[in-house]
C-alpha atoms as a PDB file:
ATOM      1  CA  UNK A   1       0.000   0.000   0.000  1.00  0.00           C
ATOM      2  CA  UNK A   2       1.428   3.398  -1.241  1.00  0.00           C
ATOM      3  CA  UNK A   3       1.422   6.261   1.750  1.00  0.00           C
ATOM      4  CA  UNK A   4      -0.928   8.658  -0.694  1.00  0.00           C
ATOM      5  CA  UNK A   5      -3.186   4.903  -0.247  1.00  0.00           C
ATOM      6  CA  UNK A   6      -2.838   5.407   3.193  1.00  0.00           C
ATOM      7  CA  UNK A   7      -3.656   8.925   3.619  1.00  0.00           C
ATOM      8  CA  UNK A   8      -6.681   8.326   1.644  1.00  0.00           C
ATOM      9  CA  UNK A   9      -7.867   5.883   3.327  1.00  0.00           C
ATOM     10  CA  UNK A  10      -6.892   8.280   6.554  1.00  0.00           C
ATOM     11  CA  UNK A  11      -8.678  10.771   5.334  1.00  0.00           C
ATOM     12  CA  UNK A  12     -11.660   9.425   4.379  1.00  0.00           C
ATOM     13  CA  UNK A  13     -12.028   7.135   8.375  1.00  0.00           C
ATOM     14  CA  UNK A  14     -11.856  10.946   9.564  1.00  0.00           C
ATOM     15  CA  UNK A  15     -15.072  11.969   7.673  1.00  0.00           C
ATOM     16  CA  UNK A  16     -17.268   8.985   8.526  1.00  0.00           C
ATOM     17  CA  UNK A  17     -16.042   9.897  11.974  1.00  0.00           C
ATOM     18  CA  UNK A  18     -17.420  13.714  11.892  1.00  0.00           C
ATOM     19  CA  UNK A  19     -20.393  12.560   9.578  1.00  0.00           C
ATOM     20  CA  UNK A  20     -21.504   9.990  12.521  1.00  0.00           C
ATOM     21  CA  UNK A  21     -20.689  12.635  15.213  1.00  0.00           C
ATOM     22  CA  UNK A  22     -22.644  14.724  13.713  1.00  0.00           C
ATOM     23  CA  UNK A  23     -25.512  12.311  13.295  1.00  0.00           C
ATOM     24  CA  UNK A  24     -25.165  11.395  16.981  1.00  0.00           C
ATOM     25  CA  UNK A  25     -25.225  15.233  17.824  1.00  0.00           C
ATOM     26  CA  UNK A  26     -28.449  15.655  15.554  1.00  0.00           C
ATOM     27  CA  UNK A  27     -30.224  12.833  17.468  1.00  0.00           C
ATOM     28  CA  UNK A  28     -29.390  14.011  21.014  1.00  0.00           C
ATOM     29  CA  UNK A  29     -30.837  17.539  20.063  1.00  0.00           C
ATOM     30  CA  UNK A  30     -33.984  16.083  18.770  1.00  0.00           C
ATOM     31  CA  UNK A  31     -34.463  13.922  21.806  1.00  0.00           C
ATOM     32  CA  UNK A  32     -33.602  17.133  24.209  1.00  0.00           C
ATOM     33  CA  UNK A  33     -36.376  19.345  22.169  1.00  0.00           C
ATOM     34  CA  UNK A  34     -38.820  16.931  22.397  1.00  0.00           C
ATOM     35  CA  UNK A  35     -38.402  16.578  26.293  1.00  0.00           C
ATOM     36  CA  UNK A  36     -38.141  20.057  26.608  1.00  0.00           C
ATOM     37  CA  UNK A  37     -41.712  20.721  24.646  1.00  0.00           C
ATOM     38  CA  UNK A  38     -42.923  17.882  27.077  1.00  0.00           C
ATOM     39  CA  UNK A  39     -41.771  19.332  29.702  1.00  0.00           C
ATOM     40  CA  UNK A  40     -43.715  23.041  28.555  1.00  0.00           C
ATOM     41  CA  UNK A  41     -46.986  21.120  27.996  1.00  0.00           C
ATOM     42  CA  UNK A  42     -46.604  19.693  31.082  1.00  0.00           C
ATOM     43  CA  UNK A  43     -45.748  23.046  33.050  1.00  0.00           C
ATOM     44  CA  UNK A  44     -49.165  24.350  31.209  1.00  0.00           C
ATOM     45  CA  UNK A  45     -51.341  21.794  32.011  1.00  0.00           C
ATOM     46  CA  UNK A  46     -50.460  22.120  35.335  1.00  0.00           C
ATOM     47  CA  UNK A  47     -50.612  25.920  36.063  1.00  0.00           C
ATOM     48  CA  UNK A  48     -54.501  25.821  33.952  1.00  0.00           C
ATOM     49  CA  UNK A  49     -55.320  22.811  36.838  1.00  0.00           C
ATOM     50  CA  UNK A  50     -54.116  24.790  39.502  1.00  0.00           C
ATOM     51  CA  UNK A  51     -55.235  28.452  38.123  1.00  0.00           C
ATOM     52  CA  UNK A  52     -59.408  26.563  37.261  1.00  0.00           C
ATOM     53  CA  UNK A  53     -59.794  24.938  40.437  1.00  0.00           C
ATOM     54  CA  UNK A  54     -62.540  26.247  42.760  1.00  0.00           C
ATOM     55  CA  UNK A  55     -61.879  27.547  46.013  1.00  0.00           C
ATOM     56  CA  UNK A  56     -59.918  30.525  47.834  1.00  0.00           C
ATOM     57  CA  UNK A  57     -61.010  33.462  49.150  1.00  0.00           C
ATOM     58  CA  UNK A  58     -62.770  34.526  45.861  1.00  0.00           C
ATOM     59  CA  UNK A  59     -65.156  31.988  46.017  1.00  0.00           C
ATOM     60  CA  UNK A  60     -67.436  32.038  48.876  1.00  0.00           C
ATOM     61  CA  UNK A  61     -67.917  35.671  48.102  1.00  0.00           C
ATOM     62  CA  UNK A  62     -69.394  34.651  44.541  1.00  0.00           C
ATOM     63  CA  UNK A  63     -71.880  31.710  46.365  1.00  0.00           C
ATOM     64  CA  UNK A  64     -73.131  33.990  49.127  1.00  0.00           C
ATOM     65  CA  UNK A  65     -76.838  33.822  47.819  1.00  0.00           C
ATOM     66  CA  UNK A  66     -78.997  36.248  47.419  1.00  0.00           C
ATOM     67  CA  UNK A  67     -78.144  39.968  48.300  1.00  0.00           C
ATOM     68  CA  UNK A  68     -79.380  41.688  50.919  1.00  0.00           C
ATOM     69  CA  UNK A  69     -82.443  43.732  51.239  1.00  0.00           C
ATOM     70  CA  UNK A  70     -82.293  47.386  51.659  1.00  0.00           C
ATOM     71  CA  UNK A  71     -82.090  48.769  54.939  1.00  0.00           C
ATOM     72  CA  UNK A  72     -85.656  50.440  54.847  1.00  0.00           C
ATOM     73  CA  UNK A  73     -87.398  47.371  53.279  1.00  0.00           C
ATOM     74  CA  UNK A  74     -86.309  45.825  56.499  1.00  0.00           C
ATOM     75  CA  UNK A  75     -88.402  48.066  59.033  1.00  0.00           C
ATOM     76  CA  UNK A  76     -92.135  47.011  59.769  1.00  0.00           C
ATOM     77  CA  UNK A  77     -94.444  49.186  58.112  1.00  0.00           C
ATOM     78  CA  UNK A  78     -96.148  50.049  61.151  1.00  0.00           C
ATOM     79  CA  UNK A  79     -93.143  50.575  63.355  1.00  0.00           C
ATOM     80  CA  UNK A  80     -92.000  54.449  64.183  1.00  0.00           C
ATOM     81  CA  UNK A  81     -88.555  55.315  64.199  1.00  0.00           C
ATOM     82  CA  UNK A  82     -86.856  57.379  66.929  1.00  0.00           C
ATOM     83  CA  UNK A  83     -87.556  61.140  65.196  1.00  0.00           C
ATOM     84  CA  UNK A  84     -90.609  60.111  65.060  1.00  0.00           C
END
């Protein structure tokens, strides 16, 4: 085998090297953006379960019932107040 054989052959063991490194690289980056948009679905999910559930201070304010009547409906009709 001639050395410009060699070198050839050298040379060309080199770029199947970078060509699978590269591949390998490729694959690794599509498996870390997949987990990583897994990972922001997941984060959304959760903060729309957490954010929609009922309960806190809010809500027994909003289930109260019906309002109040007004402070003169309240009085009986014959009744006199203190001016009076």
């Amino acid at each position: 085998m001639s050395e410009q054989e060699t070198k050839a052959r050298r040379r060309l063991a080199e770029q199947l090297a970078a060509q699978k490194a590269a591949e390998a690289k490729r694959r690794r980056q599509a498996w870390a953006g997949g987990f990583a948009g897994i990972a922001v679905v997941a984060v959304l999910i959760t903060v729309f379960v957490i954010v929609g559930q009922p309960g806190g201070d809010d809500a027994p304010d909003q289930v109260a019932g019906a309002p109040s009547a007004p402070a003169e409906a309240t009085t009986e009709p014959g009744a006199r107040g203190a001016g009076s």
